[in-house]
N, C-alpha and C. Protein backbone atom coordinates (compact mmCIF):
# COMPACT_ATOMS: atom_id res chain seq x y z
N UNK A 1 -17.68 61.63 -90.69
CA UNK A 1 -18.18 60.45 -91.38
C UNK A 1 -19.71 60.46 -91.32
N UNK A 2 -20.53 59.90 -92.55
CA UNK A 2 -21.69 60.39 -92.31
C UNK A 2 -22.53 59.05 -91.59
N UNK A 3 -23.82 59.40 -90.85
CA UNK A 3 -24.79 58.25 -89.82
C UNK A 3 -25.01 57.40 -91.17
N UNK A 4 -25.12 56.51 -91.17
CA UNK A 4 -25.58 55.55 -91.59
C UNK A 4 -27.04 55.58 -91.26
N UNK A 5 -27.95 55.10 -92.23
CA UNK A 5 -29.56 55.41 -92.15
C UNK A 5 -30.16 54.11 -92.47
N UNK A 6 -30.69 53.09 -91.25
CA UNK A 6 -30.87 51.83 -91.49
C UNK A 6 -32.33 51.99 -92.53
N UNK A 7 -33.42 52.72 -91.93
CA UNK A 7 -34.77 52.69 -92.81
C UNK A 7 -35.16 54.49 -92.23
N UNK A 8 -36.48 54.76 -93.13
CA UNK A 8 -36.90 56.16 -92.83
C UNK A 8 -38.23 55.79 -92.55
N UNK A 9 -38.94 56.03 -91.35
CA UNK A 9 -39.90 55.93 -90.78
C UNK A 9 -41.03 56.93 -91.36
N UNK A 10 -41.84 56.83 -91.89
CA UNK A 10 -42.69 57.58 -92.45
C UNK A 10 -44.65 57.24 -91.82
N UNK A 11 -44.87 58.49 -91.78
CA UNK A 11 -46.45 58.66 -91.36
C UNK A 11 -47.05 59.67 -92.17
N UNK A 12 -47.72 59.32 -93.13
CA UNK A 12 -48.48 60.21 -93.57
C UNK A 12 -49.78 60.64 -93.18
N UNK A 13 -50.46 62.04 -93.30
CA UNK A 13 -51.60 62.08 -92.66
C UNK A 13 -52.88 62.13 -93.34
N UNK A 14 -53.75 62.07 -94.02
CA UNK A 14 -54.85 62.78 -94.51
C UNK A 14 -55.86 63.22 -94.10
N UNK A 15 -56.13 64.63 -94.45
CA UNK A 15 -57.27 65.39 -93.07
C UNK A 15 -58.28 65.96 -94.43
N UNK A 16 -59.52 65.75 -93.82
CA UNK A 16 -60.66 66.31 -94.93
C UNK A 16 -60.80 65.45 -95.77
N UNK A 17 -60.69 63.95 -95.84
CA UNK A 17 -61.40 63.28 -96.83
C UNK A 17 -61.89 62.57 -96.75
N UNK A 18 -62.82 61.88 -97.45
CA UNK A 18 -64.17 60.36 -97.12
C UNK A 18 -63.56 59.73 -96.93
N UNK A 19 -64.06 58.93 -95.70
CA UNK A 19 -63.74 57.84 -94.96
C UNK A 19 -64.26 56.76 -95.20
N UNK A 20 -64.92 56.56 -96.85
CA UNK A 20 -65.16 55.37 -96.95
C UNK A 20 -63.93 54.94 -98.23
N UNK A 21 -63.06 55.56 -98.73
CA UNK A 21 -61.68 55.02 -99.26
C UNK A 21 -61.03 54.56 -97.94
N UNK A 22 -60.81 54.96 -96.89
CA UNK A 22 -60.10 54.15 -96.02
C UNK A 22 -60.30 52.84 -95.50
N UNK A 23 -61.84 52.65 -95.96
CA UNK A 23 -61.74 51.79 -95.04
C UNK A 23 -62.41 50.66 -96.37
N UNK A 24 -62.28 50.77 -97.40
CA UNK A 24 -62.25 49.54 -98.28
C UNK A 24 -60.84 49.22 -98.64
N UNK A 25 -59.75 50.41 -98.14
CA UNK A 25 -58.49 49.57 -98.99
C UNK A 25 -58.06 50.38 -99.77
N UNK A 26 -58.89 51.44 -100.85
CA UNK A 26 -58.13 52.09 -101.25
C UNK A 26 -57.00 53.11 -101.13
N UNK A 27 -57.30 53.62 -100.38
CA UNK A 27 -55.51 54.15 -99.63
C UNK A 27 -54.59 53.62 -99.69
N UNK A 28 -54.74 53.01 -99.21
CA UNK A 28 -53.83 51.59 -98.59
C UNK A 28 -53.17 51.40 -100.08
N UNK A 29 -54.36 51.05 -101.10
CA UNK A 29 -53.40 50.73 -102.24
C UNK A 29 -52.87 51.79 -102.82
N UNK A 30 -53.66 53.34 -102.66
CA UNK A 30 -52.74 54.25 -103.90
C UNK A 30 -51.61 54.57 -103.48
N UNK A 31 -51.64 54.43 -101.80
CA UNK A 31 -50.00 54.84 -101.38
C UNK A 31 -49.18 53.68 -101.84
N UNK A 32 -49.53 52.55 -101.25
CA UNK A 32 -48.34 51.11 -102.03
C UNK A 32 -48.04 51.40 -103.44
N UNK A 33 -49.29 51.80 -104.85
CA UNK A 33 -48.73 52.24 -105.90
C UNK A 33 -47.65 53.44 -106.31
N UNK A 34 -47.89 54.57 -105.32
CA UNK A 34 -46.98 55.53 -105.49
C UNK A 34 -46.03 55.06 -105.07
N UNK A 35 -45.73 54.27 -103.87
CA UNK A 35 -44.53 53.43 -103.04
C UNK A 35 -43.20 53.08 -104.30
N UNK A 36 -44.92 52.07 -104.89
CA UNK A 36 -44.18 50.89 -106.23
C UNK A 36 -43.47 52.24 -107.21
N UNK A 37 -43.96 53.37 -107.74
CA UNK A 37 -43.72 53.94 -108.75
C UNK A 37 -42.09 54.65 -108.32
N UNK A 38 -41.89 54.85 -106.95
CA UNK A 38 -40.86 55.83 -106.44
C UNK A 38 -39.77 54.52 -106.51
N UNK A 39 -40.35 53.01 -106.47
CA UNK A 39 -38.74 52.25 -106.89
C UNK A 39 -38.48 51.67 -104.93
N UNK A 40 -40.02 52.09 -104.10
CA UNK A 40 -39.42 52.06 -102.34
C UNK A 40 -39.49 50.56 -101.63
N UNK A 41 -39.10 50.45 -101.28
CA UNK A 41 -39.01 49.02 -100.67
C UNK A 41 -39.30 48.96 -99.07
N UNK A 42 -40.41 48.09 -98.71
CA UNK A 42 -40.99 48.31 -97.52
C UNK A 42 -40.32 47.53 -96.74
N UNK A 43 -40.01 47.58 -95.04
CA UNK A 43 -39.87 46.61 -94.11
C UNK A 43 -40.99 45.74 -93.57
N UNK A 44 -40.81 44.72 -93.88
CA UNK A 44 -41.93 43.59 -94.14
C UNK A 44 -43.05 43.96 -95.22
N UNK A 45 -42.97 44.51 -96.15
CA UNK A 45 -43.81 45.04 -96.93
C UNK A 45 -45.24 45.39 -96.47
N UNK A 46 -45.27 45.92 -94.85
CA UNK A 46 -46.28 46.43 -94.25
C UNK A 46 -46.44 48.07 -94.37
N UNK A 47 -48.07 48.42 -94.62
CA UNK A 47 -48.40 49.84 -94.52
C UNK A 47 -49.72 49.06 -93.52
N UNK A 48 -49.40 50.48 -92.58
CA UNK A 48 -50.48 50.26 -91.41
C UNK A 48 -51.32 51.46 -91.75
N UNK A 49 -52.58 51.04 -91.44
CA UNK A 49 -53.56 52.45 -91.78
C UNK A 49 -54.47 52.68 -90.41
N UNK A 50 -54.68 54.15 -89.78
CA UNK A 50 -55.43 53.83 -88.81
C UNK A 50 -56.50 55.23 -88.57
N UNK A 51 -57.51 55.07 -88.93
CA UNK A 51 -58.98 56.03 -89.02
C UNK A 51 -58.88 56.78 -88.02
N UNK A 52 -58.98 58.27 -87.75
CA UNK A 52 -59.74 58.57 -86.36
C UNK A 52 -60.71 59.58 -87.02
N UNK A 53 -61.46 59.97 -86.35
CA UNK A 53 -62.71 61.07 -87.36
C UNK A 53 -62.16 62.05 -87.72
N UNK A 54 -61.29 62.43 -88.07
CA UNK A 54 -60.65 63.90 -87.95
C UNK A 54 -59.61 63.73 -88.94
N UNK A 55 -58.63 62.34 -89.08
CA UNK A 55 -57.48 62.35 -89.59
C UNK A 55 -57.34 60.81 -90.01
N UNK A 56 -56.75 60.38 -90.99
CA UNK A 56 -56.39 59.06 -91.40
C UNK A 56 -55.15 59.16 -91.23
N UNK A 57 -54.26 58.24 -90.57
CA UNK A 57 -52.28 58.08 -90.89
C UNK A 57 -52.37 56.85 -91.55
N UNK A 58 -51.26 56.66 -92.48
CA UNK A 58 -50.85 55.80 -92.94
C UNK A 58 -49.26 55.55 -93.04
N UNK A 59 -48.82 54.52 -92.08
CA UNK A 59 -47.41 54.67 -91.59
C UNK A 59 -47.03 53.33 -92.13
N UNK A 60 -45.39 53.80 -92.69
CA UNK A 60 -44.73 52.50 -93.09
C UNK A 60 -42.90 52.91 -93.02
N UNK A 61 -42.14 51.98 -92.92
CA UNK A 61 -41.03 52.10 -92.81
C UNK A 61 -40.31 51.83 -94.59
N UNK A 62 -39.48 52.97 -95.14
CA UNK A 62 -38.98 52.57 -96.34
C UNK A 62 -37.03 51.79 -95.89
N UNK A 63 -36.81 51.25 -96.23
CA UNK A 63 -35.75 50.32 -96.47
C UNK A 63 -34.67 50.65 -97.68
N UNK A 64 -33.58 50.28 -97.76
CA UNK A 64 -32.67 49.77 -99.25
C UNK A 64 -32.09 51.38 -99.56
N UNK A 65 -31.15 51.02 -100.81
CA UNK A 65 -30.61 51.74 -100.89
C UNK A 65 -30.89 53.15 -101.16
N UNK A 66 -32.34 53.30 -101.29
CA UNK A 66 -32.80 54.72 -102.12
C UNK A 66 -33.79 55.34 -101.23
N UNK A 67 -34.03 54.89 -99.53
CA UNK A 67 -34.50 55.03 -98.77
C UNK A 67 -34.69 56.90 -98.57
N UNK A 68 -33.84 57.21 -98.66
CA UNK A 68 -33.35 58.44 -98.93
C UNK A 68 -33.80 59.20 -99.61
N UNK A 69 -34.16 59.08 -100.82
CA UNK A 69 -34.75 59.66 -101.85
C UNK A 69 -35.93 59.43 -102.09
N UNK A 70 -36.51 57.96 -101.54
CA UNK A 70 -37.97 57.97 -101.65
C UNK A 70 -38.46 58.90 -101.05
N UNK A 71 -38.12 59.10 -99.46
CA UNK A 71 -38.48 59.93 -98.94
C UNK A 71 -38.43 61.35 -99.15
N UNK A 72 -37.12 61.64 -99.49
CA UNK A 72 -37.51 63.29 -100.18
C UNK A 72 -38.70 63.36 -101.45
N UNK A 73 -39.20 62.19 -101.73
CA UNK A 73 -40.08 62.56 -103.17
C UNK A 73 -41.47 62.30 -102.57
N UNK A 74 -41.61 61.82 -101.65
CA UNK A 74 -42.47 61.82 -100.32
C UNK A 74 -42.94 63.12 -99.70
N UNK A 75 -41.81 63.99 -99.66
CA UNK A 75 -41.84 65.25 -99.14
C UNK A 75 -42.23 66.16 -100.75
N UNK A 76 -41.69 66.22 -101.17
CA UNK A 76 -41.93 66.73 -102.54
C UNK A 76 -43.68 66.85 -103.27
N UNK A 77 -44.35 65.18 -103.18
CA UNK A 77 -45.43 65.18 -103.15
C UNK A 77 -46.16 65.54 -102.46
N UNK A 78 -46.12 65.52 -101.18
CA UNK A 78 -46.59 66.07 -99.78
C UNK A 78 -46.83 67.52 -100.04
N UNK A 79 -46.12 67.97 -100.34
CA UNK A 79 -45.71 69.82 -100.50
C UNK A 79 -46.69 70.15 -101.80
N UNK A 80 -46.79 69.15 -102.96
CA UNK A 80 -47.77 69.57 -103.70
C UNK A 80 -49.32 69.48 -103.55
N UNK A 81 -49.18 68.45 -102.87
CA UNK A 81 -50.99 68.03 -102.81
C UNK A 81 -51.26 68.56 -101.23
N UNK A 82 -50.43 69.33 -100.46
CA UNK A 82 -51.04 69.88 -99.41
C UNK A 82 -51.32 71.65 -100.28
N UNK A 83 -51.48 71.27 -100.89
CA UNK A 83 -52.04 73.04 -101.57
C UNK A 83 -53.54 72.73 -102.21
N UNK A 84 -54.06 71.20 -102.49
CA UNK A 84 -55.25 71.19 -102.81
C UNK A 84 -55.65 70.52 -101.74
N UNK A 85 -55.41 68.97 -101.03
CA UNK A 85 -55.88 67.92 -100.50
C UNK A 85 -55.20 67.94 -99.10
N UNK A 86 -54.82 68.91 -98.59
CA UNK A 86 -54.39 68.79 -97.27
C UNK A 86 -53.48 67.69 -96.62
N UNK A 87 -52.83 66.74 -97.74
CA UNK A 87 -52.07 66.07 -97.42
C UNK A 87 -51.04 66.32 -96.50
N UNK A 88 -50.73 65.86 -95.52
CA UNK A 88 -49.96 66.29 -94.41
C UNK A 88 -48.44 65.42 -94.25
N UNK A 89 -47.92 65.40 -94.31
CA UNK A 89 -46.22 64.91 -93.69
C UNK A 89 -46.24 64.80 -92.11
N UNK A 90 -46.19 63.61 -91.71
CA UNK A 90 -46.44 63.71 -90.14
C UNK A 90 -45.66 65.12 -89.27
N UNK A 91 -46.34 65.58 -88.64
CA UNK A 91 -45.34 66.64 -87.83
C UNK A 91 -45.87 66.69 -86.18
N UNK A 92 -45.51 67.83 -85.54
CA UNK A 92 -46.19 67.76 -83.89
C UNK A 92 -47.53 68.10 -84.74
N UNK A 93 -48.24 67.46 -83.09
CA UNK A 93 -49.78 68.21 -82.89
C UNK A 93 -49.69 69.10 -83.48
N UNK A 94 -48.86 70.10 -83.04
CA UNK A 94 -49.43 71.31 -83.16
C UNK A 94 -49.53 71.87 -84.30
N UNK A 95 -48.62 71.44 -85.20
CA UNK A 95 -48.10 71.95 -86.31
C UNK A 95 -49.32 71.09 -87.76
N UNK A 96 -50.08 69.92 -87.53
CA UNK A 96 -51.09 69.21 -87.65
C UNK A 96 -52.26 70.01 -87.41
N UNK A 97 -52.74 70.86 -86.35
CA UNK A 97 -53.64 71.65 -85.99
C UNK A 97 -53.73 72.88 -86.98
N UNK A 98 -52.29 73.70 -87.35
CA UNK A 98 -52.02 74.47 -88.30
C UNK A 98 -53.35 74.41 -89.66
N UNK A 99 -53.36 73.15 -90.04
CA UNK A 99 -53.69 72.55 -91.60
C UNK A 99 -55.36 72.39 -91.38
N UNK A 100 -55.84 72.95 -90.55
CA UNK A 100 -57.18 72.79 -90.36
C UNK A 100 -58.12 73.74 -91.05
């Protein structure tokens, strides 16, 4: 019988880019727009964003029935724009260190 999947915990990373989109907001919004475009539905409709000099994450929990699939299109995008923009899919340290 298959697990049942209450929400998919997601952290995205971004490494190598100006740190002054992070910190007016824009991130924040192009991920909520791609969010809105994939159909994803947030738990509490919170995205947390958090700077360090090296790396931006932007973590949010997806919800509902398509939880599932947002996230594979999550991964999907991830896989394309880490070939120009280093977009990262949370993983270990170590594997984060890789993308440098």
């Amino acid at each position: 019988m298959p697990t049942p999947v209450d929400a998919v915990d997601v952290q995205l990373g971004f490494r190598g880019q100006r740190h002054d989109i992070y910190t007016n907001g824009r991130l924040q919004d192009e991920v909520r727009n791609t969010l809105e475009k994939l159909g994803a539905k947030l738990r509490n409709n919170l995205i947390e964003v958090r700077t360090y000099p090296d790396v931006t994450y932007v973590t949010f929990e997806v919800i509902g029935s398509n939880k599932v699939d947002v996230a594979f299109h999550l991964e999907e995008l991830v896989s394309l724009e880490n070939k120009t923009t280093h977009l990262v899919l949370t993983e270990t340290q170590d594997q984060i260190q890789e993308h440098n």
